[in-house]
Protein backbone atom coordinates (compact mmCIF):
# COMPACT_ATOMS: atom_id res chain seq x y z
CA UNK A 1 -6.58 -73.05 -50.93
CA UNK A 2 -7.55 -74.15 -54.28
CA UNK A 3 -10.64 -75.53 -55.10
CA UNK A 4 -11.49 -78.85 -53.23
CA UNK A 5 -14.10 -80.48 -51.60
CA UNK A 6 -12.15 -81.44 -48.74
CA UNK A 7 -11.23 -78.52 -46.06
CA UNK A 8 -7.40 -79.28 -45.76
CA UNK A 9 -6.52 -76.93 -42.99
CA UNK A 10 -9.31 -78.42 -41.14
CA UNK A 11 -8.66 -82.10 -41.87
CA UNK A 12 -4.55 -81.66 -40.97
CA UNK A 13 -5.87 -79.52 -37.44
CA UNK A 14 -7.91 -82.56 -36.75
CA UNK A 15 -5.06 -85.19 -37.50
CA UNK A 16 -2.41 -82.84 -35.46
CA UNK A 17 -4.96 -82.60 -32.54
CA UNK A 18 -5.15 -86.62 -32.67
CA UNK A 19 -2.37 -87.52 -32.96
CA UNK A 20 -1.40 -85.05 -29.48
CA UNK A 21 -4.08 -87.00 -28.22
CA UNK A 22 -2.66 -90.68 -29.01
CA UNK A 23 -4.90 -91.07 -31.48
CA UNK A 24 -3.36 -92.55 -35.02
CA UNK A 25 -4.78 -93.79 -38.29
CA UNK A 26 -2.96 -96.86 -39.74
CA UNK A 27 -1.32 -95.32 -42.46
CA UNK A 28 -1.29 -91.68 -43.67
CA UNK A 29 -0.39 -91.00 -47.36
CA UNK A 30 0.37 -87.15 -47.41
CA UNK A 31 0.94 -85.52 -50.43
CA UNK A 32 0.42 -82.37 -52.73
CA UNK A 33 1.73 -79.67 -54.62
CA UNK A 34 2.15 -77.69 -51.35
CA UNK A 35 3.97 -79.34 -48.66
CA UNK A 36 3.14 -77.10 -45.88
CA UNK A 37 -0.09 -79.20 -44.10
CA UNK A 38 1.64 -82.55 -45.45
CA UNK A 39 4.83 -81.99 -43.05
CA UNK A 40 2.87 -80.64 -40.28
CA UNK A 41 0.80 -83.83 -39.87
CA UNK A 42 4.18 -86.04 -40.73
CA UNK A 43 5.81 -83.97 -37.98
CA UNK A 44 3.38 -84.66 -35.73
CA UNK A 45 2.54 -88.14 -36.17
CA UNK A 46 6.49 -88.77 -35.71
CA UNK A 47 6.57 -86.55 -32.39
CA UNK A 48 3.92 -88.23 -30.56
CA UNK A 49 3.59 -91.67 -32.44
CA UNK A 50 6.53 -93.47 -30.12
CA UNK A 51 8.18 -92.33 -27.07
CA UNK A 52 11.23 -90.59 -27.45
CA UNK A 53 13.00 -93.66 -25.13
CA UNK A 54 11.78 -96.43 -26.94
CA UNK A 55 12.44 -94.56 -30.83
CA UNK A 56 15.70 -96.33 -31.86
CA UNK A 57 13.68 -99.62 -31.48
CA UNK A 58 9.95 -98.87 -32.89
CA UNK A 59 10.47 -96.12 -35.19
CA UNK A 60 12.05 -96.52 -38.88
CA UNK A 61 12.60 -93.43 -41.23
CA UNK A 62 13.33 -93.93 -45.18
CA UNK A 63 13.72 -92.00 -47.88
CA UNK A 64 12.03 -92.73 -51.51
CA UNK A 65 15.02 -93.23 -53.43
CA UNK A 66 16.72 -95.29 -51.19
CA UNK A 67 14.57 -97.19 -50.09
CA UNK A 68 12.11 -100.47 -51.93
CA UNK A 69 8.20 -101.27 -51.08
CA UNK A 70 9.41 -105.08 -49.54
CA UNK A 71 11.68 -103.18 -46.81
CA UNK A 72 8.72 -101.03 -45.98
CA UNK A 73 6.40 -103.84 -45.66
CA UNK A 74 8.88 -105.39 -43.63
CA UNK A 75 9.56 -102.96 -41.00
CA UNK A 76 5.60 -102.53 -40.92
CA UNK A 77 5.24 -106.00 -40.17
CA UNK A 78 6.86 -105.99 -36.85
CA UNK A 79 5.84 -105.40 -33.32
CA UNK A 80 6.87 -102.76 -31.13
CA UNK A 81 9.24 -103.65 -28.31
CA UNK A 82 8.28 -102.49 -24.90
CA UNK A 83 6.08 -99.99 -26.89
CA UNK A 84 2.84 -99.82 -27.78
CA UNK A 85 3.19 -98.36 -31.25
CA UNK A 86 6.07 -99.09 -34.36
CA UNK A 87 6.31 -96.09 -36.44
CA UNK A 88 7.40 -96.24 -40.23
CA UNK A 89 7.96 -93.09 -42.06
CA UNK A 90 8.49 -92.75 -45.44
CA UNK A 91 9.86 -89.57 -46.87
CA UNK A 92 10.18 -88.36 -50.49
CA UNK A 93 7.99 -91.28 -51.37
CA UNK A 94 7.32 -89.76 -54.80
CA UNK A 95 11.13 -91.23 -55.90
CA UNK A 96 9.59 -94.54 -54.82
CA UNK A 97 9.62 -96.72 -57.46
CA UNK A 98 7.45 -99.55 -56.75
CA UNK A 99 5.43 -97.47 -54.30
CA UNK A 100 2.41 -99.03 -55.70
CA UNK A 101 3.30 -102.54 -53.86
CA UNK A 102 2.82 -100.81 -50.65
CA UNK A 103 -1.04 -101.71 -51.35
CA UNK A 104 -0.40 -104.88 -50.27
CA UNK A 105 0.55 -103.78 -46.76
CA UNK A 106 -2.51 -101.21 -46.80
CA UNK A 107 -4.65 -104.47 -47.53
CA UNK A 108 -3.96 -105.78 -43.72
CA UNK A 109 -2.15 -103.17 -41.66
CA UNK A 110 -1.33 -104.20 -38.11
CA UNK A 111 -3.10 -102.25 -35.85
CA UNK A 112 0.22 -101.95 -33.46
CA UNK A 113 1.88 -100.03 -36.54
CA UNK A 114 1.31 -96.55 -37.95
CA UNK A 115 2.72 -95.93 -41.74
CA UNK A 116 3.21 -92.52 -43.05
CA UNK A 117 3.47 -91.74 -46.44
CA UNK A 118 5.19 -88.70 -47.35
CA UNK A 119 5.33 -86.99 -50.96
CA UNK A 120 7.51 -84.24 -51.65
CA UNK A 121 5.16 -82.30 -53.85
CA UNK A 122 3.95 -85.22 -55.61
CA UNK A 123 1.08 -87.30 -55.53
CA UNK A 124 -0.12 -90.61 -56.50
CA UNK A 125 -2.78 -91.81 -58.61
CA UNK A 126 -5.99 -91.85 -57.37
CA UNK A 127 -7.21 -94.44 -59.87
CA UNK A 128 -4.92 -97.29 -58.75
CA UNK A 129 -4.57 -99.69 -55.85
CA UNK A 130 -3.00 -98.23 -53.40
CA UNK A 131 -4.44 -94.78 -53.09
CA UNK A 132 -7.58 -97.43 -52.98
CA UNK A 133 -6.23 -99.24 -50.44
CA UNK A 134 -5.48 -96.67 -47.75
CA UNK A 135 -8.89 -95.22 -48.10
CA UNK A 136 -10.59 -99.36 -47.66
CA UNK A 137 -8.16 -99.45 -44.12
CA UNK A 138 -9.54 -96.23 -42.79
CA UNK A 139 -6.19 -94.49 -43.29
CA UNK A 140 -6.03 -90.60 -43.63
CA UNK A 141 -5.48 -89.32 -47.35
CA UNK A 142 -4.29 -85.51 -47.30
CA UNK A 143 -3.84 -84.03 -50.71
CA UNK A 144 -2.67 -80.59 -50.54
CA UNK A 145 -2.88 -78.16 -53.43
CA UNK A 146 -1.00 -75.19 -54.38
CA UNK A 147 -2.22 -72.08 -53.20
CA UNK A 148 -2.74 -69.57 -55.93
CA UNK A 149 -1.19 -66.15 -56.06
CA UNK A 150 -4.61 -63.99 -55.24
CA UNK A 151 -5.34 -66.61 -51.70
CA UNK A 152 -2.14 -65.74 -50.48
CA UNK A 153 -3.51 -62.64 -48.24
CA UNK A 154 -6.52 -64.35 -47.23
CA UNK A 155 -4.62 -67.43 -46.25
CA UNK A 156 -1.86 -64.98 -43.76
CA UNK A 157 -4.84 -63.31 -42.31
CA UNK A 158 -6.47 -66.67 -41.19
CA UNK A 159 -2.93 -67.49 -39.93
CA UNK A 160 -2.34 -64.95 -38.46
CA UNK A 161 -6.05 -65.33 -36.69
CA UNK A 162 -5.01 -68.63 -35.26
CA UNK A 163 -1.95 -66.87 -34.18
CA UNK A 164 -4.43 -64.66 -31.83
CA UNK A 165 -3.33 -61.72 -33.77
CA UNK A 166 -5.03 -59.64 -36.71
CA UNK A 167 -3.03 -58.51 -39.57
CA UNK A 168 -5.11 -55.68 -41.83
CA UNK A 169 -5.39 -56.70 -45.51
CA UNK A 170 -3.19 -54.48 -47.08
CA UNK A 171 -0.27 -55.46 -44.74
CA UNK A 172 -1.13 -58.89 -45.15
CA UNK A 173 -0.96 -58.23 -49.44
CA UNK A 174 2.53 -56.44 -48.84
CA UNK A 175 3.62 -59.56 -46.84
CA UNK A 176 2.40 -62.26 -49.28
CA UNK A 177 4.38 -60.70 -52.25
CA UNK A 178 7.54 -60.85 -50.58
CA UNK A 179 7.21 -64.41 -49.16
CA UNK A 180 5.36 -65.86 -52.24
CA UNK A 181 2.83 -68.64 -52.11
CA UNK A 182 5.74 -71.34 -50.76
CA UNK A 183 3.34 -71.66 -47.04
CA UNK A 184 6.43 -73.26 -45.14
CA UNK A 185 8.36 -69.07 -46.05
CA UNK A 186 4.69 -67.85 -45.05
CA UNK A 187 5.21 -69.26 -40.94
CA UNK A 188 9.04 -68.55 -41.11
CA UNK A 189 8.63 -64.97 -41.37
CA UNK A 190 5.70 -64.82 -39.09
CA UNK A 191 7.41 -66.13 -36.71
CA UNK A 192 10.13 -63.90 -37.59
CA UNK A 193 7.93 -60.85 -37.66
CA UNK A 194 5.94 -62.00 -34.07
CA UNK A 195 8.99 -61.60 -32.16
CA UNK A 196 10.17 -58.55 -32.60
CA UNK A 197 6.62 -57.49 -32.27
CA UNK A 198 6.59 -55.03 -28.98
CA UNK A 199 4.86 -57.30 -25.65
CA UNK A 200 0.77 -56.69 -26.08
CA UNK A 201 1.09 -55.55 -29.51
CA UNK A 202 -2.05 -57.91 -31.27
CA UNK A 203 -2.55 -56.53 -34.50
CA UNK A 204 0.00 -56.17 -37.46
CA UNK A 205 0.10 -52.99 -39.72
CA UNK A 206 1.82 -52.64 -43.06
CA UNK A 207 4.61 -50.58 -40.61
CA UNK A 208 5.45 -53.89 -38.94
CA UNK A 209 5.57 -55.80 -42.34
CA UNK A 210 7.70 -53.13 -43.93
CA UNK A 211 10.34 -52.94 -40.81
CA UNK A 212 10.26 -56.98 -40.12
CA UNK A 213 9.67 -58.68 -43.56
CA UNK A 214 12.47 -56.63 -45.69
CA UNK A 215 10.03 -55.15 -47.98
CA UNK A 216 8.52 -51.47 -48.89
CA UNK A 217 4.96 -51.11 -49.72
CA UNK A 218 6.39 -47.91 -51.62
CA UNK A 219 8.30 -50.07 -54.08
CA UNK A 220 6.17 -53.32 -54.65
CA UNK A 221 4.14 -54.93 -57.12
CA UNK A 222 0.88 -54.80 -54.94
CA UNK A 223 1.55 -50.71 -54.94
CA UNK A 224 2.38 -50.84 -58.88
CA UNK A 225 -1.34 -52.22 -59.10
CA UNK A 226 -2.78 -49.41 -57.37
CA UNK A 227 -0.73 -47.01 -59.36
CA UNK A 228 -1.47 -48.78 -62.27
CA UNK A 229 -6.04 -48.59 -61.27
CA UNK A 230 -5.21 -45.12 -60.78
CA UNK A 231 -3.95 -44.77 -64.18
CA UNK A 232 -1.04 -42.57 -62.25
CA UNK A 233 2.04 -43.24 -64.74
CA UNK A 234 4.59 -41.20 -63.36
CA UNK A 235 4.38 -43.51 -59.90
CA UNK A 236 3.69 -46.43 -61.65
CA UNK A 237 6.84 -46.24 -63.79
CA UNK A 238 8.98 -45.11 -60.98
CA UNK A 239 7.57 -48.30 -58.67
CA UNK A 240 8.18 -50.93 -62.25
CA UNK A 241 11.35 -49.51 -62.35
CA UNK A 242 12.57 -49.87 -58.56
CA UNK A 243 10.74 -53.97 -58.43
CA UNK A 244 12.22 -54.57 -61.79
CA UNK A 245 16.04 -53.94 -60.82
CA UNK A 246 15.59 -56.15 -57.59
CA UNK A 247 18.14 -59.42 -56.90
CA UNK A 248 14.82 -61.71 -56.71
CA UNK A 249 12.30 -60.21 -59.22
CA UNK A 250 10.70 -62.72 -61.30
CA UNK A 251 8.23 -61.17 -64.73
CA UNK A 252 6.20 -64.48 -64.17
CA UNK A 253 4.94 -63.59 -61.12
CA UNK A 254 4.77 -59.36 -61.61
CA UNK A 255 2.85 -60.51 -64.32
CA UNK A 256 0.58 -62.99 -62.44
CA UNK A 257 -0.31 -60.41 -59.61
CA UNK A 258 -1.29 -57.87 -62.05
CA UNK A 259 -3.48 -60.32 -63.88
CA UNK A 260 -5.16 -61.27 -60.99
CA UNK A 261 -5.98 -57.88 -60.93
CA UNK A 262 -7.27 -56.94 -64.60
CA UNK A 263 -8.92 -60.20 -64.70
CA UNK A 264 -10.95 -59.35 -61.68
CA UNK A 265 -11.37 -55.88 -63.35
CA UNK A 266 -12.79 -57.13 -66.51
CA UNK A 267 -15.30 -59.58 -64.33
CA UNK A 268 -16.54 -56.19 -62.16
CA UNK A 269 -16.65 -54.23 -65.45
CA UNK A 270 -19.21 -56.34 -66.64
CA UNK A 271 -21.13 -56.87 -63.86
CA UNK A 272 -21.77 -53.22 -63.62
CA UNK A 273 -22.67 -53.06 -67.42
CA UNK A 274 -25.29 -55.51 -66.64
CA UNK A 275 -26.46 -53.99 -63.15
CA UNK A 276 -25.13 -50.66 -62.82
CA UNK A 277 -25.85 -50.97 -59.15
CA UNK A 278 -24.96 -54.43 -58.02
CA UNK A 279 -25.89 -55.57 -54.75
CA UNK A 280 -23.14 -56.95 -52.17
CA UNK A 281 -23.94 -60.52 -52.84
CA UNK A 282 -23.68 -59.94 -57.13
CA UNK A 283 -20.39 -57.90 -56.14
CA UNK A 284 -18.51 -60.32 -53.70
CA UNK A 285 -18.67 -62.75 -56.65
CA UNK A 286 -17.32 -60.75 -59.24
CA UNK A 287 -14.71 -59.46 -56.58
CA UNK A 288 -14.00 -63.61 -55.53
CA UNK A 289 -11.03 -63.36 -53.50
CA UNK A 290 -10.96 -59.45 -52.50
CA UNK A 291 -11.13 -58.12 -49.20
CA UNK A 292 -13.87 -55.42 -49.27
CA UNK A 293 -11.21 -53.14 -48.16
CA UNK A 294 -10.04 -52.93 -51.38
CA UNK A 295 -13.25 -52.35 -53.25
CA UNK A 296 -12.33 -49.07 -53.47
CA UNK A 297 -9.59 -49.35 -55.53
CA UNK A 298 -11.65 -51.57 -58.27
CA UNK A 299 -14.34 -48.83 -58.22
CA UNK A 300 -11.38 -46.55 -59.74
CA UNK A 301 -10.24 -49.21 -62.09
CA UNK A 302 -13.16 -49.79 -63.90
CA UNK A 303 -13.44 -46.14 -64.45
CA UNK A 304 -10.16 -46.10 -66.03
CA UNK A 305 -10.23 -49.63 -67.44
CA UNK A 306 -13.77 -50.27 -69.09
CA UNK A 307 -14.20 -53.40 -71.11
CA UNK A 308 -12.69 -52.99 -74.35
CA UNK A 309 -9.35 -51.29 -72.69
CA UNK A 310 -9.87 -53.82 -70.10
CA UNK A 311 -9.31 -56.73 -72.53
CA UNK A 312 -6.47 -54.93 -74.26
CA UNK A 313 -4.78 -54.89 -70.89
CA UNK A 314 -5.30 -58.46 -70.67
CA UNK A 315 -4.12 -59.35 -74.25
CA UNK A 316 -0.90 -57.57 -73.06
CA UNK A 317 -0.29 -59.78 -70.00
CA UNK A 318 -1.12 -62.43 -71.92
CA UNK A 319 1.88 -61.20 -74.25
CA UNK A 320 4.26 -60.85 -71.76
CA UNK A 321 4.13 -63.30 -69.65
CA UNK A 322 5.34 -65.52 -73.01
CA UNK A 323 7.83 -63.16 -72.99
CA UNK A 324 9.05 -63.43 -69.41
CA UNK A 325 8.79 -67.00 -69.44
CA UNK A 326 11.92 -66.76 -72.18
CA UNK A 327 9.88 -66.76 -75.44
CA UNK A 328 10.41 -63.68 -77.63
CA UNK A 329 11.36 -61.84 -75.09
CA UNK A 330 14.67 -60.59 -77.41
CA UNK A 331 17.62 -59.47 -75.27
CA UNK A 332 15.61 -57.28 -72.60
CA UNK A 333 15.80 -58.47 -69.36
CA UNK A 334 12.80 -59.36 -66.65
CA UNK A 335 13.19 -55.45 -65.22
CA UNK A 336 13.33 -53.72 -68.50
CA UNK A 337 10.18 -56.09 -69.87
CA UNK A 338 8.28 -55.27 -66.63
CA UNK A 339 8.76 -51.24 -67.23
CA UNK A 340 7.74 -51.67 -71.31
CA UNK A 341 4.72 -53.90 -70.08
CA UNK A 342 3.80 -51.13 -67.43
CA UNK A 343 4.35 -48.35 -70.29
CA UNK A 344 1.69 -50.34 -72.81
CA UNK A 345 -0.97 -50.76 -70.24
CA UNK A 346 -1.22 -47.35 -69.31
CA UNK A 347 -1.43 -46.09 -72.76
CA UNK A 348 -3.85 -48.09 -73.75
């Protein structure tokens, strides 16, 4: 995940595993640019909150836009019949628009009611009273950030982990840039991809990915970056050409995966100018984010890529991501930008 000093896949296991257990805050107020660990706690709050037989009478679901603060309250003012819990969930809270009167509520919750607060990538803020006001009850806050593009594959290999199943790095790379960093299209096709997995099969190869997923490492931007380290044009044009024509390619994000790369690049590049023989520690900084398995391939890069060409490389992302993001781009279109992009960097 992004940078935070709360461990949100940690914090959401907890809340899941309590709330199995019977075990509920007063109010939850989920939120985040990444909805994935928000809707697994909601989820599980609302299957284990009430009893399925006694739901039409203690449980209330509403939606932000349809819905006022002084209904909430309402609702989370009353006592369960023959139950021992009344549940209100509020969905899409982030179209609330007096969602800030719900502090009043958080100011005296009744312990017999549990009130979830669900924002549809969206958050509140922090500074006023009622993000105050459900951390004074003891309610659970989970703010869940967008992952970005280079934690994808470290994020599908800790899945896959608590999936009792290893997945090697460069099949979990190949996966992440067909799914994107949307976590919710992560699980799907892992699910997808675990069964049609053969019976005892425990580890995932770029083979599996490839025949499951409905991608080809051959013709991806994860091999374009290798092809592109490699300074091997001929391959690298052929691959820019092949992502470039397909239904879903998007520049932003070609452009975004090979930055990640150059950028990382550029850090190695000077690391070694300053200690031409680094030691694992200096390199797994410079390297933030990279399996060691693919060391290898930055060794090459920086060969083929020191600083000043590095920087060039990086002025020409820079460049066109403008351009794919519809400024100056003229008339060419994402694939034919993606192949003149490719053509610059490796002459430069």
């Amino acid at each position: 995940m992004a940078k935070s000093s709360v461990n949100i896949p940690a914090l959401c296991g907890q809340l899941v595993e309590d709330a199995r257990a019977g075990v509920f805050k007063p109010v939850y107020l989920l939120m985040g640019d990444e909805p994935y660990y928000p809707d697994l706690v909601c989820s599980a709050v609302m299957e284990h909150c009430v009893d399925e037989s006694f739901k039409d009478f203690n449980e209330y679901i509403y939606y932000g836009a349809d819905t006022d603060a002084e209904t909430i309250v309402s609702s989370a003012r009353q006592y369960p019949m023959m139950s021992d819990r009344t549940l209100v969930v509020v969905k899409e809270a982030q179209l609330m628009k007096d969602i800030e009167q719900l502090q009043y509520y958080c100011q005296q919750p009744l312990d017999s009611t549990v009130l979830v607060v669900l924002l549809h990538k969206g958050t509140v803020d922090k500074r006023k009273a009622f993000y105050k006001s459900v951390q004074k009850c003891g309610g659970a806050i989970v703010e869940s950030p967008a992952l970005r593009d280079y934690e994808i594959a470290d994020w599908i290999v800790r899945h896959f982990r608590s999936r009792g199943l290893t997945i090697s790095p460069e099949a979990a790379s190949l996966m992440g840039e067909s799914t994107g960093t949307e976590l919710s299209t992560i699980v799907v096709e892992t699910d997808k991809l675990v069964k049609n997995l053969p019976e005892g099969v425990d580890t995932v190869t770029v083979s599996d990915v490839e025949r499951n997923v409905g991608i080809s490492r051959q013709f991806s931007v994860f091999e374009l970056n290798r092809e592109l380290a490699a300074r091997n044009a001929s391959k690298a044009l052929r691959i820019a050409a092949h992502v470039g024509s397909a239904a879903r390619f998007a520049m932003p994000m070609a452009v975004s995966v090979i930055f990640s790369q150059f950028y990382k690049v550029l850090r190695y590049g000077a690391l070694l100018q300053r200690s031409p023989r680094p030691s694992a520690e200096e390199k797994a900084v410079a390297l933030a984010g990279v399996n060691p398995y693919f060391y290898r391939d930055y060794d090459m890069a920086v060969r083929n890529y020191p600083l000043p060409k590095c920087m060039k490389v990086i002025s020409l992302l820079t460049e066109y991501d403008y351009k794919g993001k519809g400024g100056d781009g003229g008339d060419m279109d994402d694939g034919t930008l993606l192949v003149e992009m490719v053509t610059k960097i490796l002459n430069v």
